[in-house]
PDB file of N, CA and C in Angstrom:
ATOM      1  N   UNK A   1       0.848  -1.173   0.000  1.00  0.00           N
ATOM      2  CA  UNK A   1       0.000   0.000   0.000  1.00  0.00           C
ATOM      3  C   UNK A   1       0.894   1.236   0.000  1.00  0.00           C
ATOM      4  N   UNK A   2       0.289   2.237  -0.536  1.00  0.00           N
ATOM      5  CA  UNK A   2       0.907   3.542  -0.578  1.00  0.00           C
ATOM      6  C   UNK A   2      -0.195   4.118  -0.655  1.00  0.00           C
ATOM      7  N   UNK A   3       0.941   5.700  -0.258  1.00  0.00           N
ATOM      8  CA  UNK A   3       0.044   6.878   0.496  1.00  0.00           C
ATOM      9  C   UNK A   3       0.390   7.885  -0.789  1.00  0.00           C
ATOM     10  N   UNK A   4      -0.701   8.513  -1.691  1.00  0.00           N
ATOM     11  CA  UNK A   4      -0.482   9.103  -3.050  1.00  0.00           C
ATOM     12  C   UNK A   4      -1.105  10.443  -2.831  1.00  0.00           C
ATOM     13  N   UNK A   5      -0.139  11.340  -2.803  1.00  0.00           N
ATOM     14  CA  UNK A   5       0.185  12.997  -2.403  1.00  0.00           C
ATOM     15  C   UNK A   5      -0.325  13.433  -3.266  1.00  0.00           C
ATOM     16  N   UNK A   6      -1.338  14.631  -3.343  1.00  0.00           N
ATOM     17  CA  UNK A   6      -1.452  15.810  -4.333  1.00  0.00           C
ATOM     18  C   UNK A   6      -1.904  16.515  -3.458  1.00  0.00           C
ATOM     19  N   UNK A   7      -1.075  17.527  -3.810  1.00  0.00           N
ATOM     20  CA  UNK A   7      -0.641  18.831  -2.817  1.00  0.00           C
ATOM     21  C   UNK A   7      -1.213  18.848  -1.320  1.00  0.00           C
ATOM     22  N   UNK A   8      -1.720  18.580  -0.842  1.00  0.00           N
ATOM     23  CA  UNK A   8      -2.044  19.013   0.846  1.00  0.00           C
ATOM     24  C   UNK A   8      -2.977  17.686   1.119  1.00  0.00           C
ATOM     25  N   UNK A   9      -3.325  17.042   0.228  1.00  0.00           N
ATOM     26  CA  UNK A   9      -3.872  15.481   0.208  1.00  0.00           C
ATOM     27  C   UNK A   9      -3.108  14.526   0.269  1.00  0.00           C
ATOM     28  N   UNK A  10      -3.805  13.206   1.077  1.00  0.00           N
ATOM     29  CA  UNK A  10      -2.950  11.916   0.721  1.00  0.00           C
ATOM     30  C   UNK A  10      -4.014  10.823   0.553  1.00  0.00           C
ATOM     31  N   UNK A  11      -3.688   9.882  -0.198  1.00  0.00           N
ATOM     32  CA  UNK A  11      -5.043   8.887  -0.171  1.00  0.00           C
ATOM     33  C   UNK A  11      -4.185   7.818  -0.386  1.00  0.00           C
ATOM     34  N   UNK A  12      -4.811   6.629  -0.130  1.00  0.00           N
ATOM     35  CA  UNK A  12      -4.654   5.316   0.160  1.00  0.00           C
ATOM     36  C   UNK A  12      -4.735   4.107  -0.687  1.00  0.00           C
ATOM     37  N   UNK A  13      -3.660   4.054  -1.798  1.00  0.00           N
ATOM     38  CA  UNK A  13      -3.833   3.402  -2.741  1.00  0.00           C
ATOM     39  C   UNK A  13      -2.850   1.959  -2.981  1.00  0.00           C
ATOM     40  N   UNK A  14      -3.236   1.107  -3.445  1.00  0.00           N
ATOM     41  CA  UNK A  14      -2.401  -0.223  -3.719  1.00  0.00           C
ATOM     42  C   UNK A  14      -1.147   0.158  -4.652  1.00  0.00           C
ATOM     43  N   UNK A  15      -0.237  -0.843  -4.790  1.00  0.00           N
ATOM     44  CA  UNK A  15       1.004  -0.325  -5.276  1.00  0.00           C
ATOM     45  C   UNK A  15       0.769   0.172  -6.224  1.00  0.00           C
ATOM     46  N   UNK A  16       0.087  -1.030  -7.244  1.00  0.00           N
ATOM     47  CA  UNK A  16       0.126  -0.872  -8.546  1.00  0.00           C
ATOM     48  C   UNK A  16      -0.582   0.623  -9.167  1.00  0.00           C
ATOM     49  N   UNK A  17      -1.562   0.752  -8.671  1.00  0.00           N
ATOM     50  CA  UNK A  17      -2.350   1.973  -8.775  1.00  0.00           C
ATOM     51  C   UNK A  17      -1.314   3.308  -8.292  1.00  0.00           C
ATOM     52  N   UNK A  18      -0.804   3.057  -7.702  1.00  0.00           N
ATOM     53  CA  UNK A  18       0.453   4.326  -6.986  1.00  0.00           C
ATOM     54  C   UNK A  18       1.596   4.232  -8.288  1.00  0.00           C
ATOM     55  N   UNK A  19       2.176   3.147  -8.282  1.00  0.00           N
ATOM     56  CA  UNK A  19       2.915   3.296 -10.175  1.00  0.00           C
ATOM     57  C   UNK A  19       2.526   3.283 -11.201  1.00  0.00           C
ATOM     58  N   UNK A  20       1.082   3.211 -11.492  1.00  0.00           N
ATOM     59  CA  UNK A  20       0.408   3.275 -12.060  1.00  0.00           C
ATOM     60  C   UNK A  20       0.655   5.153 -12.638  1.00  0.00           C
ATOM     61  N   UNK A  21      -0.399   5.808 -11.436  1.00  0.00           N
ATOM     62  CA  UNK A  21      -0.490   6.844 -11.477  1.00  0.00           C
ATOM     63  C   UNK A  21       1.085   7.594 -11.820  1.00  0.00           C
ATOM     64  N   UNK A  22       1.600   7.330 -10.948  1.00  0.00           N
ATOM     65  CA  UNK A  22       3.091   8.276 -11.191  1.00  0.00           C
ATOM     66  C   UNK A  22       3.346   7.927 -12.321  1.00  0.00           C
ATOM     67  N   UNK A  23       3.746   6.663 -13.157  1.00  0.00           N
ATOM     68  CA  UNK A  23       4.161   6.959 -14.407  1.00  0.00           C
ATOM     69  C   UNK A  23       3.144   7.320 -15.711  1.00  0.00           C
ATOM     70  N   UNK A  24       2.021   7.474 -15.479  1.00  0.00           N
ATOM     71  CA  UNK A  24       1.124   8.238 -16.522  1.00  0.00           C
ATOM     72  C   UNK A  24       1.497   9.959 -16.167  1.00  0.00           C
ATOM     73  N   UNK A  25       1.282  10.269 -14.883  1.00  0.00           N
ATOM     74  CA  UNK A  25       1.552  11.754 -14.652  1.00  0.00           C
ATOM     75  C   UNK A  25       2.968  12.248 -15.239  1.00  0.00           C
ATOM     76  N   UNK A  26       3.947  11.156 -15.448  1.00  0.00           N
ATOM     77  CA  UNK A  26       5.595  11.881 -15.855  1.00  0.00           C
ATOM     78  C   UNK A  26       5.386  11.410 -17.401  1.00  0.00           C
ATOM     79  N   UNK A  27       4.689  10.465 -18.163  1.00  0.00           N
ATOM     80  CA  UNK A  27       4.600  10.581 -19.526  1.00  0.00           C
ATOM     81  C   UNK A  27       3.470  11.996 -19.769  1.00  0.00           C
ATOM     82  N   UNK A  28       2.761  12.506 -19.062  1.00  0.00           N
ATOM     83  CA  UNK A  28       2.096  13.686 -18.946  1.00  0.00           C
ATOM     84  C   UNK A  28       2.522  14.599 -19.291  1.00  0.00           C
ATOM     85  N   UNK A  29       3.759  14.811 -18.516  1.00  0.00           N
ATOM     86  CA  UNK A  29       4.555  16.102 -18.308  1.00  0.00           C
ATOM     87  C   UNK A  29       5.476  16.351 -19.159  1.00  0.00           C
ATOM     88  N   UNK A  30       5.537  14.738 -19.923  1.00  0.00           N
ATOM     89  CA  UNK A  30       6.810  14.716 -20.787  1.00  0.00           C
ATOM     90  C   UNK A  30       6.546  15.437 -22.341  1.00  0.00           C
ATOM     91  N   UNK A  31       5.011  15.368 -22.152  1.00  0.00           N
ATOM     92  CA  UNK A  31       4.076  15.738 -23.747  1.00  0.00           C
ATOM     93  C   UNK A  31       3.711  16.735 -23.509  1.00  0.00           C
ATOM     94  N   UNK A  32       3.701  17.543 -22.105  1.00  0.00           N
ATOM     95  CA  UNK A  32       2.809  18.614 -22.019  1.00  0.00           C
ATOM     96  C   UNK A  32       1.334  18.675 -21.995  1.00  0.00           C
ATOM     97  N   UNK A  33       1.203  17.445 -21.128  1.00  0.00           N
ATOM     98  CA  UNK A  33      -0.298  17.438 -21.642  1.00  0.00           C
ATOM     99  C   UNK A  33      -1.195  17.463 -20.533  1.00  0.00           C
ATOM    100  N   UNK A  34      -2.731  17.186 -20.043  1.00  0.00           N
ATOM    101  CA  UNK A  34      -2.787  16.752 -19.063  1.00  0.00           C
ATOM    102  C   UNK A  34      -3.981  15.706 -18.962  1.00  0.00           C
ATOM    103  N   UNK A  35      -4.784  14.865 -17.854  1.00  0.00           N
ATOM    104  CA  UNK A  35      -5.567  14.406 -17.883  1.00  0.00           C
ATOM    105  C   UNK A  35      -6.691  14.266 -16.438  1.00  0.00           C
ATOM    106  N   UNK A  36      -7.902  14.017 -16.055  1.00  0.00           N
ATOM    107  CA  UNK A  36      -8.519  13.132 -15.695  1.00  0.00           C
ATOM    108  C   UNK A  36      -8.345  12.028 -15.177  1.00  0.00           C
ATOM    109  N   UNK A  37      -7.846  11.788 -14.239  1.00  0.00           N
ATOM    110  CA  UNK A  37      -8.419   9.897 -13.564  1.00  0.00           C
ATOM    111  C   UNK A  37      -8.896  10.299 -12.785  1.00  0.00           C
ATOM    112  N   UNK A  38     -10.113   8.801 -12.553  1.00  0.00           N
ATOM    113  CA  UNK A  38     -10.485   8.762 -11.086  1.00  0.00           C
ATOM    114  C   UNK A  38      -9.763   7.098 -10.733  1.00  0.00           C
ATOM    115  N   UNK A  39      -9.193   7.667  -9.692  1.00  0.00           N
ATOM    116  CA  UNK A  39      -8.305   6.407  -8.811  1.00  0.00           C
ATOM    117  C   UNK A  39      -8.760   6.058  -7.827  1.00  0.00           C
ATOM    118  N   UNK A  40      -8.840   4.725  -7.504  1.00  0.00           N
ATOM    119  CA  UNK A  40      -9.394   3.968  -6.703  1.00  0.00           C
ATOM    120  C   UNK A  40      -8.759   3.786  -5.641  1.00  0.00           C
ATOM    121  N   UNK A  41      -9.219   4.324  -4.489  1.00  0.00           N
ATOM    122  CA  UNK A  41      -8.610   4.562  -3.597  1.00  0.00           C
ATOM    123  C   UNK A  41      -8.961   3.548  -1.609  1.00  0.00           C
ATOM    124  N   UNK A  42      -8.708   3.867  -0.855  1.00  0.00           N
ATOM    125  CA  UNK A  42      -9.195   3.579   0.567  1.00  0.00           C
ATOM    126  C   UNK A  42      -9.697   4.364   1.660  1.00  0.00           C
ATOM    127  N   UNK A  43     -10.839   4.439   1.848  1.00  0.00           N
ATOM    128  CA  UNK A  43     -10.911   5.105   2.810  1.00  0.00           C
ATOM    129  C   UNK A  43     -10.598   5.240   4.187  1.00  0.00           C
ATOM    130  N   UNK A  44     -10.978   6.475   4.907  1.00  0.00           N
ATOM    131  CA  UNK A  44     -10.185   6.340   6.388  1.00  0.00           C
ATOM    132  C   UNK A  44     -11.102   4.831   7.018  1.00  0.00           C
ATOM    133  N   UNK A  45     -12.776   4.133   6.701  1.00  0.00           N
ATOM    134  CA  UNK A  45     -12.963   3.494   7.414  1.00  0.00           C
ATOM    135  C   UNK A  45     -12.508   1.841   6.595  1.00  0.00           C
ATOM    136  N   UNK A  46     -11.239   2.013   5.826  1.00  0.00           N
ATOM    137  CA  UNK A  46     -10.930   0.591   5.049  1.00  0.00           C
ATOM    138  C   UNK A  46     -12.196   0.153   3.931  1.00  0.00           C
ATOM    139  N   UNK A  47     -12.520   1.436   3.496  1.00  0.00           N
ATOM    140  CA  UNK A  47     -13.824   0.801   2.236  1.00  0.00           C
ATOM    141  C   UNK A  47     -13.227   0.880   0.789  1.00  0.00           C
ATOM    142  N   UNK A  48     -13.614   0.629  -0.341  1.00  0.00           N
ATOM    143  CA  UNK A  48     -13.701   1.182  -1.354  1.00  0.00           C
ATOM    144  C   UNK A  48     -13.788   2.555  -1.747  1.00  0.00           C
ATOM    145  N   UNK A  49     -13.278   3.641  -2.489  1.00  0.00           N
ATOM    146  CA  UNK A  49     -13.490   5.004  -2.883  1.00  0.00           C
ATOM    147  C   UNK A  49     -12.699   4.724  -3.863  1.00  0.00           C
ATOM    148  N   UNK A  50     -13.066   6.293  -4.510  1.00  0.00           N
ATOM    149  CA  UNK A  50     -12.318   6.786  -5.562  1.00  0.00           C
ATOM    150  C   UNK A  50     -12.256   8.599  -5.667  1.00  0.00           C
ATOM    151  N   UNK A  51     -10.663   8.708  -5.920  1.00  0.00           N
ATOM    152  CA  UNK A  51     -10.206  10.263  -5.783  1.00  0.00           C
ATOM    153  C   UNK A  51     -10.224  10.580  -7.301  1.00  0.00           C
ATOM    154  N   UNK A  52     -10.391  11.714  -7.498  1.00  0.00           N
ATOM    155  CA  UNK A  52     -10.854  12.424  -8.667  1.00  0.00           C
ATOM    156  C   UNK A  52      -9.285  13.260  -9.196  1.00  0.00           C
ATOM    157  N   UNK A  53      -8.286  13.079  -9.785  1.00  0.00           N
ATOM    158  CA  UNK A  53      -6.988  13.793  -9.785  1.00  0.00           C
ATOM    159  C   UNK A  53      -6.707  14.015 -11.188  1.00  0.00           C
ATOM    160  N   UNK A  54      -6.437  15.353 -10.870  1.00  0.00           N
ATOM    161  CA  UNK A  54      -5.938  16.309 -12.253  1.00  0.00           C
ATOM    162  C   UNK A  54      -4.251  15.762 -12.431  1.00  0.00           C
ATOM    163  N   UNK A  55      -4.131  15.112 -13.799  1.00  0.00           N
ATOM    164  CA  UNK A  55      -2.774  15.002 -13.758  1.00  0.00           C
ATOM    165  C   UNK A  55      -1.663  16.107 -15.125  1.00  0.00           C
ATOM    166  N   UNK A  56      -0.647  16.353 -14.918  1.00  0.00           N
ATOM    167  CA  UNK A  56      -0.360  17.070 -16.028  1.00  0.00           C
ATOM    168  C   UNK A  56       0.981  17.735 -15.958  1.00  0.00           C
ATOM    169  N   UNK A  57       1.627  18.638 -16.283  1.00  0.00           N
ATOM    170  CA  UNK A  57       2.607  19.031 -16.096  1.00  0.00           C
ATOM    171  C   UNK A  57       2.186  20.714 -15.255  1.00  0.00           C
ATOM    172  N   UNK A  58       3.312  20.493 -14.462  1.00  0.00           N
ATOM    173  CA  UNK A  58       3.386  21.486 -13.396  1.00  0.00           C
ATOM    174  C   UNK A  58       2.407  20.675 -12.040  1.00  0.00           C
ATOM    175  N   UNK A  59       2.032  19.709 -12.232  1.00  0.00           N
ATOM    176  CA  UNK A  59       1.357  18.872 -10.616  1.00  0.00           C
ATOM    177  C   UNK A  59       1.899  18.093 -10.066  1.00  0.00           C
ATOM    178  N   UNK A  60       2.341  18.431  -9.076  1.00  0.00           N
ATOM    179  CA  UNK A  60       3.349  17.440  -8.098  1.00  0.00           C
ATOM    180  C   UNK A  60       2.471  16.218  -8.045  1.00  0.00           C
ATOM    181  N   UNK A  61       2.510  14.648  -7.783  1.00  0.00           N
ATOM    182  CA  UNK A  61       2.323  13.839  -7.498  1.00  0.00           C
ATOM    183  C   UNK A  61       3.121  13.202  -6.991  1.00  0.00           C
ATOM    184  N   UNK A  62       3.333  12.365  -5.483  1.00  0.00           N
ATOM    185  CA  UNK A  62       3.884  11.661  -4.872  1.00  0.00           C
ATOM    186  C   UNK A  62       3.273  10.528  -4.569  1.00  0.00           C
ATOM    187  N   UNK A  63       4.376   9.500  -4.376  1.00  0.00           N
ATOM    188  CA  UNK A  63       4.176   8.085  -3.464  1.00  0.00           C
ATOM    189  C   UNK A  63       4.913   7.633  -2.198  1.00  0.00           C
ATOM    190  N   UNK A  64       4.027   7.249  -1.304  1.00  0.00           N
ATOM    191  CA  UNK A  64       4.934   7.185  -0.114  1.00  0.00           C
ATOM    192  C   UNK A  64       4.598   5.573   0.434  1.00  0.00           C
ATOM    193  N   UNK A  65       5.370   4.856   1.017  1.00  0.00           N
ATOM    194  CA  UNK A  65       5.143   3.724   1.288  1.00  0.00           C
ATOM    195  C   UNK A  65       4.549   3.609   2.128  1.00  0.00           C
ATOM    196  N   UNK A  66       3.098   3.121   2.563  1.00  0.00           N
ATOM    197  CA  UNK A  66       2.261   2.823   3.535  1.00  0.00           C
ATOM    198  C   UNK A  66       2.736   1.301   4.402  1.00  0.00           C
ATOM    199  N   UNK A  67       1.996   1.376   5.687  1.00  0.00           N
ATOM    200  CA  UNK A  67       2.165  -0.104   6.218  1.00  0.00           C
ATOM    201  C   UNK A  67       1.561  -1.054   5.391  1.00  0.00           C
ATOM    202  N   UNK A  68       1.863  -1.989   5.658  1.00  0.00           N
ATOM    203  CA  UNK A  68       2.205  -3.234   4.485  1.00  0.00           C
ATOM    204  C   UNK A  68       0.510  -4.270   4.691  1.00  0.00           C
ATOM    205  N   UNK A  69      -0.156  -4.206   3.737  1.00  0.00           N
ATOM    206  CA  UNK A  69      -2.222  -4.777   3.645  1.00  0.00           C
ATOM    207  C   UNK A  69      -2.267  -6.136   3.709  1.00  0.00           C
ATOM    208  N   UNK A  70      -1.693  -7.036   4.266  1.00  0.00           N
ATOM    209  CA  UNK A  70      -2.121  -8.421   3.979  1.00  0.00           C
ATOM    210  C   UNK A  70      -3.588  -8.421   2.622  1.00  0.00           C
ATOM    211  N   UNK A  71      -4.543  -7.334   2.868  1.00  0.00           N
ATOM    212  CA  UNK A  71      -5.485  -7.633   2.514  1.00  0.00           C
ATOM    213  C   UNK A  71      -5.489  -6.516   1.273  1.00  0.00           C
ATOM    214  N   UNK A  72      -4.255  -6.146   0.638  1.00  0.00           N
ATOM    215  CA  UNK A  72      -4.472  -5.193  -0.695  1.00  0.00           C
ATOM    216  C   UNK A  72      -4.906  -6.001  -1.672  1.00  0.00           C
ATOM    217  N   UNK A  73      -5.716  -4.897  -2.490  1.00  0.00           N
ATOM    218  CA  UNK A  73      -6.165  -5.778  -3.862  1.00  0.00           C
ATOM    219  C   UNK A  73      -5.130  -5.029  -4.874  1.00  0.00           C
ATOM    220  N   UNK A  74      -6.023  -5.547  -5.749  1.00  0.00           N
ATOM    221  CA  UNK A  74      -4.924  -5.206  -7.392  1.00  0.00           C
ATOM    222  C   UNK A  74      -6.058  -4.510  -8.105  1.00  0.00           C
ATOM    223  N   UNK A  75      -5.516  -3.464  -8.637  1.00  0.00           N
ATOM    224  CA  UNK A  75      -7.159  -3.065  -9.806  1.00  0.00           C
ATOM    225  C   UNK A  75      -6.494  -3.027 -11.495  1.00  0.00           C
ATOM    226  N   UNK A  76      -6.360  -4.423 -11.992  1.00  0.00           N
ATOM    227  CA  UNK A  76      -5.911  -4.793 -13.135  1.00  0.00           C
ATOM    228  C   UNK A  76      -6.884  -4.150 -14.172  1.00  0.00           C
ATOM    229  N   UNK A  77      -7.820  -3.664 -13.959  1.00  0.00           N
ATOM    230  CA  UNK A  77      -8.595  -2.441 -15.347  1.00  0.00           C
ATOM    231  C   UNK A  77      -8.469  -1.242 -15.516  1.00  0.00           C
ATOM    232  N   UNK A  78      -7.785  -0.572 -14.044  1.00  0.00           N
ATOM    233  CA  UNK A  78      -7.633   0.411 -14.014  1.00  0.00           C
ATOM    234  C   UNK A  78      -6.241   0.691 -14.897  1.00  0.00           C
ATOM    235  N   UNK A  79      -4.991  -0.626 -14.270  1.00  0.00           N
ATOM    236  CA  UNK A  79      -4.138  -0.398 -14.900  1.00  0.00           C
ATOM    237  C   UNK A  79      -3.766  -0.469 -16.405  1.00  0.00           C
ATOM    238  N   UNK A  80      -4.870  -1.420 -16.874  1.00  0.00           N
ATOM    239  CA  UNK A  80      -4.844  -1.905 -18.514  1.00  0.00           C
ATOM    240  C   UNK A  80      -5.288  -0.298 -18.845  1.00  0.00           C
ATOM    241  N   UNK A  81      -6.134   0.080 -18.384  1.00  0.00           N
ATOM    242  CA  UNK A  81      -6.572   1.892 -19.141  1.00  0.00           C
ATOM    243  C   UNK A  81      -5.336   2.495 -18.798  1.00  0.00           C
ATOM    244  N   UNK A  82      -4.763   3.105 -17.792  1.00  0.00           N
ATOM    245  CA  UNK A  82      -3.670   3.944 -17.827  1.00  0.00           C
ATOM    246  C   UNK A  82      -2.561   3.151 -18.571  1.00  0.00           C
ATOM    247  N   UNK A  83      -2.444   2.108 -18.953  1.00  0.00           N
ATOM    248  CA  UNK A  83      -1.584   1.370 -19.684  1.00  0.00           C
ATOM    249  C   UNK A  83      -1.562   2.097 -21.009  1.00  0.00           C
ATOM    250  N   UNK A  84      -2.866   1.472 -21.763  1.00  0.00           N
ATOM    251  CA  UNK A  84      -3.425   2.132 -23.158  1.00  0.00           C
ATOM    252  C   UNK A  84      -3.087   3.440 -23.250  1.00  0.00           C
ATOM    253  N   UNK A  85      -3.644   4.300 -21.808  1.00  0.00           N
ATOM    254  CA  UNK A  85      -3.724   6.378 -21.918  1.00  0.00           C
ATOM    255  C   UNK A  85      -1.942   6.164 -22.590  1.00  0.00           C
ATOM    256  N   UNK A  86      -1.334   5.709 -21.694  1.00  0.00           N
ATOM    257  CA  UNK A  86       0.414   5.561 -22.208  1.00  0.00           C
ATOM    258  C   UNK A  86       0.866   5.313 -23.329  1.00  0.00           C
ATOM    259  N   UNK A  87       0.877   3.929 -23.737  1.00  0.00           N
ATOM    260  CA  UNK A  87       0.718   3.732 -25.090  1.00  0.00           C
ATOM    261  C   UNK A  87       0.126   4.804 -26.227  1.00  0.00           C
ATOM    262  N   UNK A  88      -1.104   5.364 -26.132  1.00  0.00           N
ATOM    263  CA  UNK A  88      -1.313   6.005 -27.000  1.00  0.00           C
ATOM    264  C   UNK A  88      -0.861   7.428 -27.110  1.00  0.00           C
ATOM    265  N   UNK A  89      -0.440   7.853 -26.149  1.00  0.00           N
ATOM    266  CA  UNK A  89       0.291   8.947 -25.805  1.00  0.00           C
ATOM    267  C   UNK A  89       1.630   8.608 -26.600  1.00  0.00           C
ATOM    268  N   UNK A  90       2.164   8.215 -25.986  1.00  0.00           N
ATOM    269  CA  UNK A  90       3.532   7.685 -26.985  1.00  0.00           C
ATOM    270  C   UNK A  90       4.225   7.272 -27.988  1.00  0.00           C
ATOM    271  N   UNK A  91       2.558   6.657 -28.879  1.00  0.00           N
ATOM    272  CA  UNK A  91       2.477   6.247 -30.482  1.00  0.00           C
ATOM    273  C   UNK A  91       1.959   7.719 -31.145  1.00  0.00           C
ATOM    274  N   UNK A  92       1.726   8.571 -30.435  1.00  0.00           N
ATOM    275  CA  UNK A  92       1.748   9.982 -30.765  1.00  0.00           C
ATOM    276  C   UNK A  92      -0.182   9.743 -30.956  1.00  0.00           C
ATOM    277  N   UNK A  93      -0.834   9.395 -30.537  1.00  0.00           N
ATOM    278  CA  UNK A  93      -2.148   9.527 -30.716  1.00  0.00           C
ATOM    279  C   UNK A  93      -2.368  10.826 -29.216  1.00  0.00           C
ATOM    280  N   UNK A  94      -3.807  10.855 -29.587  1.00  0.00           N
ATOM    281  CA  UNK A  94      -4.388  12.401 -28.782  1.00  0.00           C
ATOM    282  C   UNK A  94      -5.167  11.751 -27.589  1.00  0.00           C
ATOM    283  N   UNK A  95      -5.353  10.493 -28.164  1.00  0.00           N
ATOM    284  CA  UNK A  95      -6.379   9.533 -26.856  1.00  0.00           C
ATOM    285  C   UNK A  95      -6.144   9.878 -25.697  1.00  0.00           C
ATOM    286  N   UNK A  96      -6.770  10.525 -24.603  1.00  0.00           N
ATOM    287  CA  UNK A  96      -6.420  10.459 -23.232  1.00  0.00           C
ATOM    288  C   UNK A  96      -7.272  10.014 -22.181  1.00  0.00           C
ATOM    289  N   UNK A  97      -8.627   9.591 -22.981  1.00  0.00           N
ATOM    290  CA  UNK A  97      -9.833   9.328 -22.060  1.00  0.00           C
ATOM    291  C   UNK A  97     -10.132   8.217 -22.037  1.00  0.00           C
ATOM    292  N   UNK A  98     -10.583   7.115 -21.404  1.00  0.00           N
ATOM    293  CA  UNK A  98     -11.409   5.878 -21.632  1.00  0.00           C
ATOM    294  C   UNK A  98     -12.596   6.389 -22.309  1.00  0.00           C
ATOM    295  N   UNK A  99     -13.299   5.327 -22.820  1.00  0.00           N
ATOM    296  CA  UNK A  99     -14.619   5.445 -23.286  1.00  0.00           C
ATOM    297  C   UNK A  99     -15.897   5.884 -22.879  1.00  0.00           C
ATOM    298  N   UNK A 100     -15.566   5.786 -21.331  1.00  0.00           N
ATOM    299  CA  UNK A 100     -16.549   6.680 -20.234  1.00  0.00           C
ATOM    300  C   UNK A 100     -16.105   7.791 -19.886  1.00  0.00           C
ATOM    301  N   UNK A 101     -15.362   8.321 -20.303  1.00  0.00           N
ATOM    302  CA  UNK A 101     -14.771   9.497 -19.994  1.00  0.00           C
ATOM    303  C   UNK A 101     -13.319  10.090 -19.285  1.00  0.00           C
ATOM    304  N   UNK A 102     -13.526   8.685 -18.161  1.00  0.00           N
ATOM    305  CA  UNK A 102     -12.161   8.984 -17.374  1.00  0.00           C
ATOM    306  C   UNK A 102     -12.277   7.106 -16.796  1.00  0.00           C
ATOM    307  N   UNK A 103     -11.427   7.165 -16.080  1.00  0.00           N
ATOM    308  CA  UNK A 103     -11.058   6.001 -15.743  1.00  0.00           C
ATOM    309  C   UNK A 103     -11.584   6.099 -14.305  1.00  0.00           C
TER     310      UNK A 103
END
């Protein structure tokens, strides 16, 4: 688990979703561009949520290592979309949205 910083916030996210995020936000910054996710996050009472984060150049985003979840999940759709946002970013396409809008 990790603890994923934007600016005066921290929220509560599984690894993958924490490298997830950071390396879409630095191919972001690298194009000048920006985007939309909503990331799936934890709440303070251990539930399900999701944080709403502007990513792009000039937005700090951090990861910090949380205590360790016996009980973390994985969110393998979230990552296949920020996978794709990457990919298509990088094959020089304009794609930055899922099909619903944001992820």
């Amino acid at each position: 688990m990790k603890h994923l910083a934007y600016g005066s916030w921290t929220v509560l996210v599984s690894d993958d979703v924490a490298d997830a995020v950071l390396h879409y936000s630095a191919v972001l910054g690298q194009v000048r561009s920006s985007d939309v996710v909503d990331v799936p996050t934890i709440d303070d009472n251990g539930c399900a949520a999701t944080a709403g984060f502007v990513l792009g150049t000039g937005i700090p985003v951090m990861a910090m290592q949380a205590s360790d979840d016996v009980l973390e999940e994985t969110f393998p759709v979230f990552i296949d979309e920020l996978t794709a946002r990457i990919a298509s970013i990088l094959a020089g396409g304009s794609r930055l949205r899922g099909a619903s809008g944001t992820v």
